[in-house]
C-alpha atoms as a PDB file:
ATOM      1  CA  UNK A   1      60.820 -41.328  -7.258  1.00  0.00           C
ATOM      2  CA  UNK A   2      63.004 -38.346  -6.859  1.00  0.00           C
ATOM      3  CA  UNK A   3      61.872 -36.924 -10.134  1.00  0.00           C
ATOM      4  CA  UNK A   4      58.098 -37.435  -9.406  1.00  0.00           C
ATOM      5  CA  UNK A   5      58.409 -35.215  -6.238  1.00  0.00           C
ATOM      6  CA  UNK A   6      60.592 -32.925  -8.336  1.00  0.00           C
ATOM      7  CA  UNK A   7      58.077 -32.536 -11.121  1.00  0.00           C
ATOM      8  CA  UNK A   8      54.491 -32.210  -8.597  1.00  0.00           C
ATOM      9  CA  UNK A   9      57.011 -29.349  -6.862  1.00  0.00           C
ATOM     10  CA  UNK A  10      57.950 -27.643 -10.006  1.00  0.00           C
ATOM     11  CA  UNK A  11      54.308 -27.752 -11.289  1.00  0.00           C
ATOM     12  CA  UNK A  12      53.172 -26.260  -7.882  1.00  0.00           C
ATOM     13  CA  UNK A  13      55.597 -23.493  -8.348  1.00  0.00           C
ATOM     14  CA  UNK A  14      54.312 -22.634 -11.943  1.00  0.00           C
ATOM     15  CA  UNK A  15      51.027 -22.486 -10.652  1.00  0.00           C
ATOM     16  CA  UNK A  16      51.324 -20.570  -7.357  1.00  0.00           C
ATOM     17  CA  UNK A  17      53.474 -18.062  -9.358  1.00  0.00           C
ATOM     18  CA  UNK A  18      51.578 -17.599 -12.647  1.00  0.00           C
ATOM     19  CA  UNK A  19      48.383 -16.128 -10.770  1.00  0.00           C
ATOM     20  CA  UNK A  20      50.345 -13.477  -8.808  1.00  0.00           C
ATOM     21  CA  UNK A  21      50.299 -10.787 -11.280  1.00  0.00           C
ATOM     22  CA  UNK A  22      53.224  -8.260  -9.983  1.00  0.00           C
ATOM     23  CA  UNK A  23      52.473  -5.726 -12.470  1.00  0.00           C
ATOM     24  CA  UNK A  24      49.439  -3.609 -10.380  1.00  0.00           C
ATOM     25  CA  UNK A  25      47.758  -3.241  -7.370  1.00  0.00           C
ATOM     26  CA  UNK A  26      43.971  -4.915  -6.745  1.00  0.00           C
ATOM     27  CA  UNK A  27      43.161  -1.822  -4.960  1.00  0.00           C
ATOM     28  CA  UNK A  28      43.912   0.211  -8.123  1.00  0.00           C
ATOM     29  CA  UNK A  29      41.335  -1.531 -10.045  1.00  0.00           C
ATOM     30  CA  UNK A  30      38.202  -0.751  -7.817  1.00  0.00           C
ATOM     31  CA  UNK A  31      36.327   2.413  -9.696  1.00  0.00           C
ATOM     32  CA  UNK A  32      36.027   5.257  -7.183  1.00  0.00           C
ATOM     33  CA  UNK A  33      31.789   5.420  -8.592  1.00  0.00           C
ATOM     34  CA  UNK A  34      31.486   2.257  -7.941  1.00  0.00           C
ATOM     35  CA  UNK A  35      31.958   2.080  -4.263  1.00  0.00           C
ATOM     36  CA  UNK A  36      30.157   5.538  -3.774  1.00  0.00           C
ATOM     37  CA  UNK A  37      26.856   3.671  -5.439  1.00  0.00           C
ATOM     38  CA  UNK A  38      27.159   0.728  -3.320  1.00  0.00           C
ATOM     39  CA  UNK A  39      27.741   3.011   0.002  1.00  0.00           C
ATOM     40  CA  UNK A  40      24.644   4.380  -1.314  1.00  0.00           C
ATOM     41  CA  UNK A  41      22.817   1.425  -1.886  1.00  0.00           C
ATOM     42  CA  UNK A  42      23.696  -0.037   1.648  1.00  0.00           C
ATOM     43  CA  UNK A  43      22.607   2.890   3.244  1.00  0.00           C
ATOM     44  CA  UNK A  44      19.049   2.300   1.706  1.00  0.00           C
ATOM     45  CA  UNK A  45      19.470  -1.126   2.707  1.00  0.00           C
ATOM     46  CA  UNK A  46      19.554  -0.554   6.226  1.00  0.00           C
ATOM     47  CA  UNK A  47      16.521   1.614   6.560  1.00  0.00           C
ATOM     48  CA  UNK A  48      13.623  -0.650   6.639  1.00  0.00           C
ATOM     49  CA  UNK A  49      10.099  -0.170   7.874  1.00  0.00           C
ATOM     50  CA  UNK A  50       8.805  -1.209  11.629  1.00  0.00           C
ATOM     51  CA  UNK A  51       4.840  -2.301  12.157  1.00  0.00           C
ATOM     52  CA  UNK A  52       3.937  -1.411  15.465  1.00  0.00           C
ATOM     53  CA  UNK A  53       0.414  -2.689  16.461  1.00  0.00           C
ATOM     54  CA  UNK A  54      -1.808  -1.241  19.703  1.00  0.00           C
ATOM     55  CA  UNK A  55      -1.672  -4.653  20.907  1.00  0.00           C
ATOM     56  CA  UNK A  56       0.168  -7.696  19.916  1.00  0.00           C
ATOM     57  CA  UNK A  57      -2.954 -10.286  21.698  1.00  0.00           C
ATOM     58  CA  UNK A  58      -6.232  -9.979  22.592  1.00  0.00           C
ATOM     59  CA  UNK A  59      -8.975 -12.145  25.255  1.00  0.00           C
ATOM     60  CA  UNK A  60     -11.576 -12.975  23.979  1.00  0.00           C
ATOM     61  CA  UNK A  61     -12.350 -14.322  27.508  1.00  0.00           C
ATOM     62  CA  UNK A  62     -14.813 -16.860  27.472  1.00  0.00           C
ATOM     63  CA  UNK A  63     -16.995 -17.929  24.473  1.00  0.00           C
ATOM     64  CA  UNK A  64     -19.379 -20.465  24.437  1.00  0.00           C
ATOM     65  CA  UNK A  65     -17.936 -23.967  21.892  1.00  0.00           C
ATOM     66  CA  UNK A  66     -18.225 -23.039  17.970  1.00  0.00           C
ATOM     67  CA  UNK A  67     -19.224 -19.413  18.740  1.00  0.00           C
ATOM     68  CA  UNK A  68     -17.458 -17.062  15.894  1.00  0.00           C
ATOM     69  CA  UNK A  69     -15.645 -14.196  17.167  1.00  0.00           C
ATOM     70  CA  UNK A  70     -13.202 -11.486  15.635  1.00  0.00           C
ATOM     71  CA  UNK A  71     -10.959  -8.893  16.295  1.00  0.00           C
ATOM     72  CA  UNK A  72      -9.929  -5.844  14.891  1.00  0.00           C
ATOM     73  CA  UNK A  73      -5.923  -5.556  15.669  1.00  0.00           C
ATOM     74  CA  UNK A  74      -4.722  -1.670  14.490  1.00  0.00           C
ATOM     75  CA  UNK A  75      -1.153  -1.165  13.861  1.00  0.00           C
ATOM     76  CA  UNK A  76       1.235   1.855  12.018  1.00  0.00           C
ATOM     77  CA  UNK A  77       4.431   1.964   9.946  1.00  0.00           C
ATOM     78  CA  UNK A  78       6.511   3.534  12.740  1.00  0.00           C
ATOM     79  CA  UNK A  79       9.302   3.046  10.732  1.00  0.00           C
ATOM     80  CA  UNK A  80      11.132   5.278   7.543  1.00  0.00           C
ATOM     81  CA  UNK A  81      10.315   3.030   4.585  1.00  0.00           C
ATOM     82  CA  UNK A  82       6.907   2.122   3.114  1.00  0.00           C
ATOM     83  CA  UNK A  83       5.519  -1.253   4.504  1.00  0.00           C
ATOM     84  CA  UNK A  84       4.138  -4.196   2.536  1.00  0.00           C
ATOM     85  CA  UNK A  85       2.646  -7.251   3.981  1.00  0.00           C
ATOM     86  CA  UNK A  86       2.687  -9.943   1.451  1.00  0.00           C
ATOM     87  CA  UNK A  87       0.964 -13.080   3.413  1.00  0.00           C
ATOM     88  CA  UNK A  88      -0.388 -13.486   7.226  1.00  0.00           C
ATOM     89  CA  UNK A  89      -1.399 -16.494   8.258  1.00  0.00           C
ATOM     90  CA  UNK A  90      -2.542 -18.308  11.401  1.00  0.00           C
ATOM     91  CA  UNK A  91      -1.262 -21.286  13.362  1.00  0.00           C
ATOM     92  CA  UNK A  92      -4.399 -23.182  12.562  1.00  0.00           C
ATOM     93  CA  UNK A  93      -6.981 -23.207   9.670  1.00  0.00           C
ATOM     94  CA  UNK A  94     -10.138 -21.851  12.934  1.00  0.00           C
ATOM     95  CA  UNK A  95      -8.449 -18.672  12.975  1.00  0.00           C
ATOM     96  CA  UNK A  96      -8.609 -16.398   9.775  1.00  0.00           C
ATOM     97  CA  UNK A  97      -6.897 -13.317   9.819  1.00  0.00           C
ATOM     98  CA  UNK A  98      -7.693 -10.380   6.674  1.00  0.00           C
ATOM     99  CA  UNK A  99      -4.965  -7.971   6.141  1.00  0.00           C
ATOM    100  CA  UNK A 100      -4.042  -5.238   3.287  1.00  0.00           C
ATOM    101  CA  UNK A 101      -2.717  -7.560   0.802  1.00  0.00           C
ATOM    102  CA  UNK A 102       0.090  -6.133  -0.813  1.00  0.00           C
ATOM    103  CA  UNK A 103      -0.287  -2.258  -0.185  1.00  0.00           C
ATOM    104  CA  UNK A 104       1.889  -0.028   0.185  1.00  0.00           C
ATOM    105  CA  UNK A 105       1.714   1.494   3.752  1.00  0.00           C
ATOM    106  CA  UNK A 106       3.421   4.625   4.071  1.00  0.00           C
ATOM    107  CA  UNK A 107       5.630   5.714   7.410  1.00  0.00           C
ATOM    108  CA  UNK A 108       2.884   7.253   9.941  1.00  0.00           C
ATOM    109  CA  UNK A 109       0.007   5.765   8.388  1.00  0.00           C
ATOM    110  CA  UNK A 110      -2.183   3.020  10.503  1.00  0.00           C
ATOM    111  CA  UNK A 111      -4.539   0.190   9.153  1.00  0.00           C
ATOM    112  CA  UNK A 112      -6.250  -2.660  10.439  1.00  0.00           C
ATOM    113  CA  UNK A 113      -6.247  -5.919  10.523  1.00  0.00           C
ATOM    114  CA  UNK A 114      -9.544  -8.045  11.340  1.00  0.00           C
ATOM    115  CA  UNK A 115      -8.749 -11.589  13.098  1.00  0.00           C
ATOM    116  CA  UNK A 116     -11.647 -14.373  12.832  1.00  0.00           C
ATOM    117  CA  UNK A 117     -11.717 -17.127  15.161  1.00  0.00           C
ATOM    118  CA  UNK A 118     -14.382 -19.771  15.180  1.00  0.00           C
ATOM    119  CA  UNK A 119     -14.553 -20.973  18.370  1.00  0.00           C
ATOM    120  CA  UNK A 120     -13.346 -24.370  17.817  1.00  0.00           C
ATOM    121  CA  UNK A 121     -10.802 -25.813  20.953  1.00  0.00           C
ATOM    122  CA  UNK A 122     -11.834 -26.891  24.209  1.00  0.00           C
ATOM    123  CA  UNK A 123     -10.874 -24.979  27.228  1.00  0.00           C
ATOM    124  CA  UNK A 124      -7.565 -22.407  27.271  1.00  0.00           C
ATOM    125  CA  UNK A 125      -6.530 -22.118  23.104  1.00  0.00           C
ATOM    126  CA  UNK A 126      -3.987 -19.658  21.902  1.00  0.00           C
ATOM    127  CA  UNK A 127      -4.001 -18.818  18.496  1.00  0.00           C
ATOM    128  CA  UNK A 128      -1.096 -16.946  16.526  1.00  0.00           C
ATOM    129  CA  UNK A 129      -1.127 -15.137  13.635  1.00  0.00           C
ATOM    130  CA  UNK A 130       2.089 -14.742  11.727  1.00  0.00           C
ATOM    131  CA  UNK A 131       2.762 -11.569   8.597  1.00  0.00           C
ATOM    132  CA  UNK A 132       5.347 -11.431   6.306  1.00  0.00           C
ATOM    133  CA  UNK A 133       6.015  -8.144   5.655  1.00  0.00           C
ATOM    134  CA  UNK A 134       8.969  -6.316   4.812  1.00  0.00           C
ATOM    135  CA  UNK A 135      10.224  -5.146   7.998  1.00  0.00           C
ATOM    136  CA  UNK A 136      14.073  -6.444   9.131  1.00  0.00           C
ATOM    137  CA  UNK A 137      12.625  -9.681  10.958  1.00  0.00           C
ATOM    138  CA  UNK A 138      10.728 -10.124   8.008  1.00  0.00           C
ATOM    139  CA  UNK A 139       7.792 -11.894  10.227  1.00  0.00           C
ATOM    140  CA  UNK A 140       5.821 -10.277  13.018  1.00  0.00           C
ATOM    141  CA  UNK A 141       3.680 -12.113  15.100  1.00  0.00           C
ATOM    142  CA  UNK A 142       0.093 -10.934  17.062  1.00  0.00           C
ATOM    143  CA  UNK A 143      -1.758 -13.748  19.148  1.00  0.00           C
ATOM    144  CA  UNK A 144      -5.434 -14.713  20.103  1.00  0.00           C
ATOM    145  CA  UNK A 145      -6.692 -16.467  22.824  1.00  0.00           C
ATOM    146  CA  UNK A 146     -10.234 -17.496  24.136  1.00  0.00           C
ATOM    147  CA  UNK A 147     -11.081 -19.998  27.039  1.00  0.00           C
ATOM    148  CA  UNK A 148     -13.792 -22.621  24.850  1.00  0.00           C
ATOM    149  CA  UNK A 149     -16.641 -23.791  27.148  1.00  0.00           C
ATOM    150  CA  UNK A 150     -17.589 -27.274  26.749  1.00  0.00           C
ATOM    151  CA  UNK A 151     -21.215 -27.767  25.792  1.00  0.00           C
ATOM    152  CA  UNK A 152     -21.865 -28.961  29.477  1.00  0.00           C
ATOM    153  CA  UNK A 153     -20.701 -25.125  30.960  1.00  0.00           C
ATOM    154  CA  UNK A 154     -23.003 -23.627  27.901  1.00  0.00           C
ATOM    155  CA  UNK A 155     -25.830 -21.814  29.701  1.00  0.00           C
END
């Protein structure tokens, strides 16, 4: 027994020992370009672009039950890197939103985005359309909502 605890120790040794090279310094090893590119590279990292929209939801107010309506929602890069919005979509398949798919939006420039709703719902519906862009949340978020008459309230 004594020499089983004797050998697992020995072997333990051997290994904690043999990695620990004694001989130079981990520090050493780093190459001085290499850290200056990735400083660089981080500090593009951090700069990202920032959609800023003249209103994040619009009322339709009331609309009469399967009336189509739409909205034009306008919104600019306010940030320092070129935009790109690679999907939007909406919380349900009544509200269609059409965006500039996969263009490059520069900083200060403004474009629109055109939100269809078809008028489905009865009474107070809210509506949200979700982009993926490239901004640091990654997803922004602009709403809808509409208060659907019921056929009976129709004039």
């Amino acid at each position: 027994m004594k020499k089983g605890i004797l050998m697992i120790a020995a072997v333990g040794a051997m290994l904690f020992t043999s990695c620990k090279d004694n001989n130079s310094n981990a520090s050493e090893k780093v190459k001085a370009e290499n850290v200056e590119t990735a400083a660089e590279r981080d500090a593009q990292a951090t700069v990202y672009p920032e959609i800023s929209f003249e209103e994040e939801e619009h009322d339709f107010g009331n609309i009469p039950k399967g009336e189509p309506v739409e909205h034009t929602f306008k919104f600019t890069n306010t940030g320092k890197a070129p935009l790109v919005i690679t999907n939007a979509s909406s919380s349900c398949g009544c509200t269609v939103p059409t965006y500039p798919k996969n263009e490059s939006i520069q900083p200060g420039e403004t474009r629109e985005m055109v939100v269809k709703f078809d008028g489905s719902g009865k009474g107070q519906v809210t509506k949200t359309v979700t982009l993926n862009a490239n901004t640091e949340a990654g997803k922004e978020r602009i709403r809808i909502k509409a208060f659907v008459e019921s056929d009976e309230n129709a004039s």
